[in-house]
Protein backbone atom coordinates (compact mmCIF):
# COMPACT_ATOMS: atom_id res chain seq x y z
CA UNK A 1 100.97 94.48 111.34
CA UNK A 2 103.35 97.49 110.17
CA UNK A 3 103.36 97.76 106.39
CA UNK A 4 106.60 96.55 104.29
CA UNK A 5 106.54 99.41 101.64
CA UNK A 6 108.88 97.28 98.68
CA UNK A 7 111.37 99.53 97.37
CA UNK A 8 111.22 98.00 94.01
CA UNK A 9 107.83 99.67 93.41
CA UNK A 10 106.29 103.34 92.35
CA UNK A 11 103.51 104.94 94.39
CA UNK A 12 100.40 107.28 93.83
CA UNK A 13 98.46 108.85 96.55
CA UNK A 14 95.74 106.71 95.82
CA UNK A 15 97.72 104.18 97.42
CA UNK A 16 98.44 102.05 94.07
CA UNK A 17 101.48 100.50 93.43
CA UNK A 18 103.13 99.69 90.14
CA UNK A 19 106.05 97.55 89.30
CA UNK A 20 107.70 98.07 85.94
CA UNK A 21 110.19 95.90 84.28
CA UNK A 22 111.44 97.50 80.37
CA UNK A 23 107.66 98.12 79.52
CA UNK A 24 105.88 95.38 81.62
CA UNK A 25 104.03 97.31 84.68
CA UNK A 26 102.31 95.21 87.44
CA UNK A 27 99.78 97.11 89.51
CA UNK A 28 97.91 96.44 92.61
CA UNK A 29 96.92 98.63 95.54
CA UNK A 30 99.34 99.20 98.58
CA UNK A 31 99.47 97.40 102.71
CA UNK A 32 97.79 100.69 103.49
CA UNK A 33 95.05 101.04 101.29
CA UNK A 34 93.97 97.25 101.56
CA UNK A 35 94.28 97.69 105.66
CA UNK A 36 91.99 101.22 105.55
CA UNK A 37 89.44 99.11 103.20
CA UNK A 38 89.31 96.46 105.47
CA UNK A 39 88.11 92.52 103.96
CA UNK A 40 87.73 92.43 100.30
CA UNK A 41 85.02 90.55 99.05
CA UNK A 42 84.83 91.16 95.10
CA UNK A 43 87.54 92.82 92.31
CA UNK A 44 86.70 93.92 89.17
CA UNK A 45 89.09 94.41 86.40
CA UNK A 46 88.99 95.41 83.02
CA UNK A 47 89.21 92.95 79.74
CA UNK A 48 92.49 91.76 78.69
CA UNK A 49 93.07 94.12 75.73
CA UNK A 50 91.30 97.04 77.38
CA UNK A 51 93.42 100.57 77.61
CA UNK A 52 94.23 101.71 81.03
CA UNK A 53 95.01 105.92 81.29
CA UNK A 54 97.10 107.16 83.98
CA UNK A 55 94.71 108.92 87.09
CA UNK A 56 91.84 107.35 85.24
CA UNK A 57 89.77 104.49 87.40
CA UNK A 58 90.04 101.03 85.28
CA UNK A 59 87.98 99.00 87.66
CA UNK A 60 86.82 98.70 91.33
CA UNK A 61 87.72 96.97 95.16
CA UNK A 62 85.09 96.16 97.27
CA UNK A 63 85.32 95.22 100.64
CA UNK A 64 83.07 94.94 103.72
CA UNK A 65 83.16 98.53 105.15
CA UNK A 66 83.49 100.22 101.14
CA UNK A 67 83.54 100.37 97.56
CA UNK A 68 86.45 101.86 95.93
CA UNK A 69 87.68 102.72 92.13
CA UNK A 70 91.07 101.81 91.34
CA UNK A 71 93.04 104.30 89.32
CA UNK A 72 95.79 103.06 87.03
CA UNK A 73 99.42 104.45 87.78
CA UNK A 74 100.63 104.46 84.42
CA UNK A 75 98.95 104.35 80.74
CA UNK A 76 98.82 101.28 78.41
CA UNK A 77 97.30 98.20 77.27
CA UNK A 78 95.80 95.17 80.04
CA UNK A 79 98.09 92.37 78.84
CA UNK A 80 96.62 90.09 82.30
CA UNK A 81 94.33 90.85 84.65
CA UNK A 82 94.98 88.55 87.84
CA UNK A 83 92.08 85.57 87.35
CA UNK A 84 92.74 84.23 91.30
CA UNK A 85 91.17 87.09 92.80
CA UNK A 86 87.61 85.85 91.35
CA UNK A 87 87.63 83.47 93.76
CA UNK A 88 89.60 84.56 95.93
CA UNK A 89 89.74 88.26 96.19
CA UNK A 90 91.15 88.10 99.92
CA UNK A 91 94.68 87.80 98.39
CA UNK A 92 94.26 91.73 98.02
CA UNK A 93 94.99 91.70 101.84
CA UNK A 94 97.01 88.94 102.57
CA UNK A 95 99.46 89.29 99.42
CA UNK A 96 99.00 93.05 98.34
CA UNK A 97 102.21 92.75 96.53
CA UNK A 98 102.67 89.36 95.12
CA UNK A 99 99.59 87.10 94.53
CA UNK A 100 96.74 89.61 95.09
CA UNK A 101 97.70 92.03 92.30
CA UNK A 102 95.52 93.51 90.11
CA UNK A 103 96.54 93.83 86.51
CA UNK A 104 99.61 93.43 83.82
CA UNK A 105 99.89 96.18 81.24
CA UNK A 106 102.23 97.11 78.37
CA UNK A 107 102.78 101.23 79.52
CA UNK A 108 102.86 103.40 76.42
CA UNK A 109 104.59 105.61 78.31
CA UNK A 110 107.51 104.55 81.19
CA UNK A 111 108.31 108.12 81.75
CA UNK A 112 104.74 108.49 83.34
CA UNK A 113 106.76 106.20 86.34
CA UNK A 114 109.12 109.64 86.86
CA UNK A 115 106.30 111.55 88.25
CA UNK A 116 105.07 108.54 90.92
CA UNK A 117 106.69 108.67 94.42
CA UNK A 118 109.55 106.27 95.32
CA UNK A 119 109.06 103.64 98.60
CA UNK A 120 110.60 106.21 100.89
CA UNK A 121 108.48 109.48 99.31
CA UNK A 122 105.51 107.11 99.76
CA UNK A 123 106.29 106.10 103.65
CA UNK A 124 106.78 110.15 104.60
CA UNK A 125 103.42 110.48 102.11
CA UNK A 126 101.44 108.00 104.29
CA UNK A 127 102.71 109.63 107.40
CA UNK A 128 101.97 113.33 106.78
CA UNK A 129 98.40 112.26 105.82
CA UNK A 130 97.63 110.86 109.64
C-alpha cells in the first residue's frame, strides 16, 4: 500500500506528524514510520496535563519487530491523549492519521510548525533516505 502523505499536516524526520488548528496541534506518527515498525502492540502516552518539548521523546510505540520513542513536533501542554489505542493500539497502522493518533496539545509556540517540513518536503525527505 503506497502512503497518502495529507497535505494538511507538518512533518519531522522522525516521521511524526502534527496537525495544528489556531493553537490546537494533533500528533501521531506518519504511513511510513508505522509500515517500517511493523504491528503495534502497546502505546504509551504521557498524562493529560503533562508538557510536551519540541525534539524531546514524550512517550513510546511498540510493535512486534521494535520499540520506539516518540518525539513531539511542537512544544505545549497534553490537552488529550488518544484513550482507544489502550485497547486497541493497531489503529496506529490502520488509521495513522485519523483514529490512531497519539496526542492533543495546546503548542506554546505555533511558530515551532515553520521549521517542520510541508507534505511535499516530507515525500522528497522519505525518498532521499532509501
Amino acid at each position: 500500500m503506497a502512503e497518502q502523505i495529507p497535505n494538511n499536516c507538518r512533518y519531522t524526520q522522525d516521521h511524526e506528524w502534527v496537525r495544528a488548528d489556531g493553537k490546537l496541534a494533533v500528533v501521531g506518527i506518519s504511513f511510513h514510520a508505522q509500515d517500517t515498525l511493523g504491528d503495534v502492540v502497546y502505546v504509551e502516552l504521557p498524562p493529560v496535563g503533562a508538557w510536551v518539548s519540541a525534539g524531546k521523546a514524550f512517550g513510546v510505540v511498540e510493535s512486534t519487530k521494535a520499540v520506539s520513542e516518540l518525539f513531539a513536533p511542537v512544544s505545549g501542554k497534553v490537552l488529550k491523549v488518544n484513550e482507544a489505542l489502550v485497547s486497541n493500539p493497531q489503529l496506529v497502522n490502520t488509521e495513522p492519521y485519523e483514529q490512531g493518533w497519539l496526542i492533543e496539545i495546546e503548542m506554546s509556540a505555533p511558530e515551532e510548525l515553520g521549521v517542520l517540513m510541508d507534505a511535499a518536503a516530507y515525500e522528497t525527505f522519505l525518498h532521499s533516505t532509501h
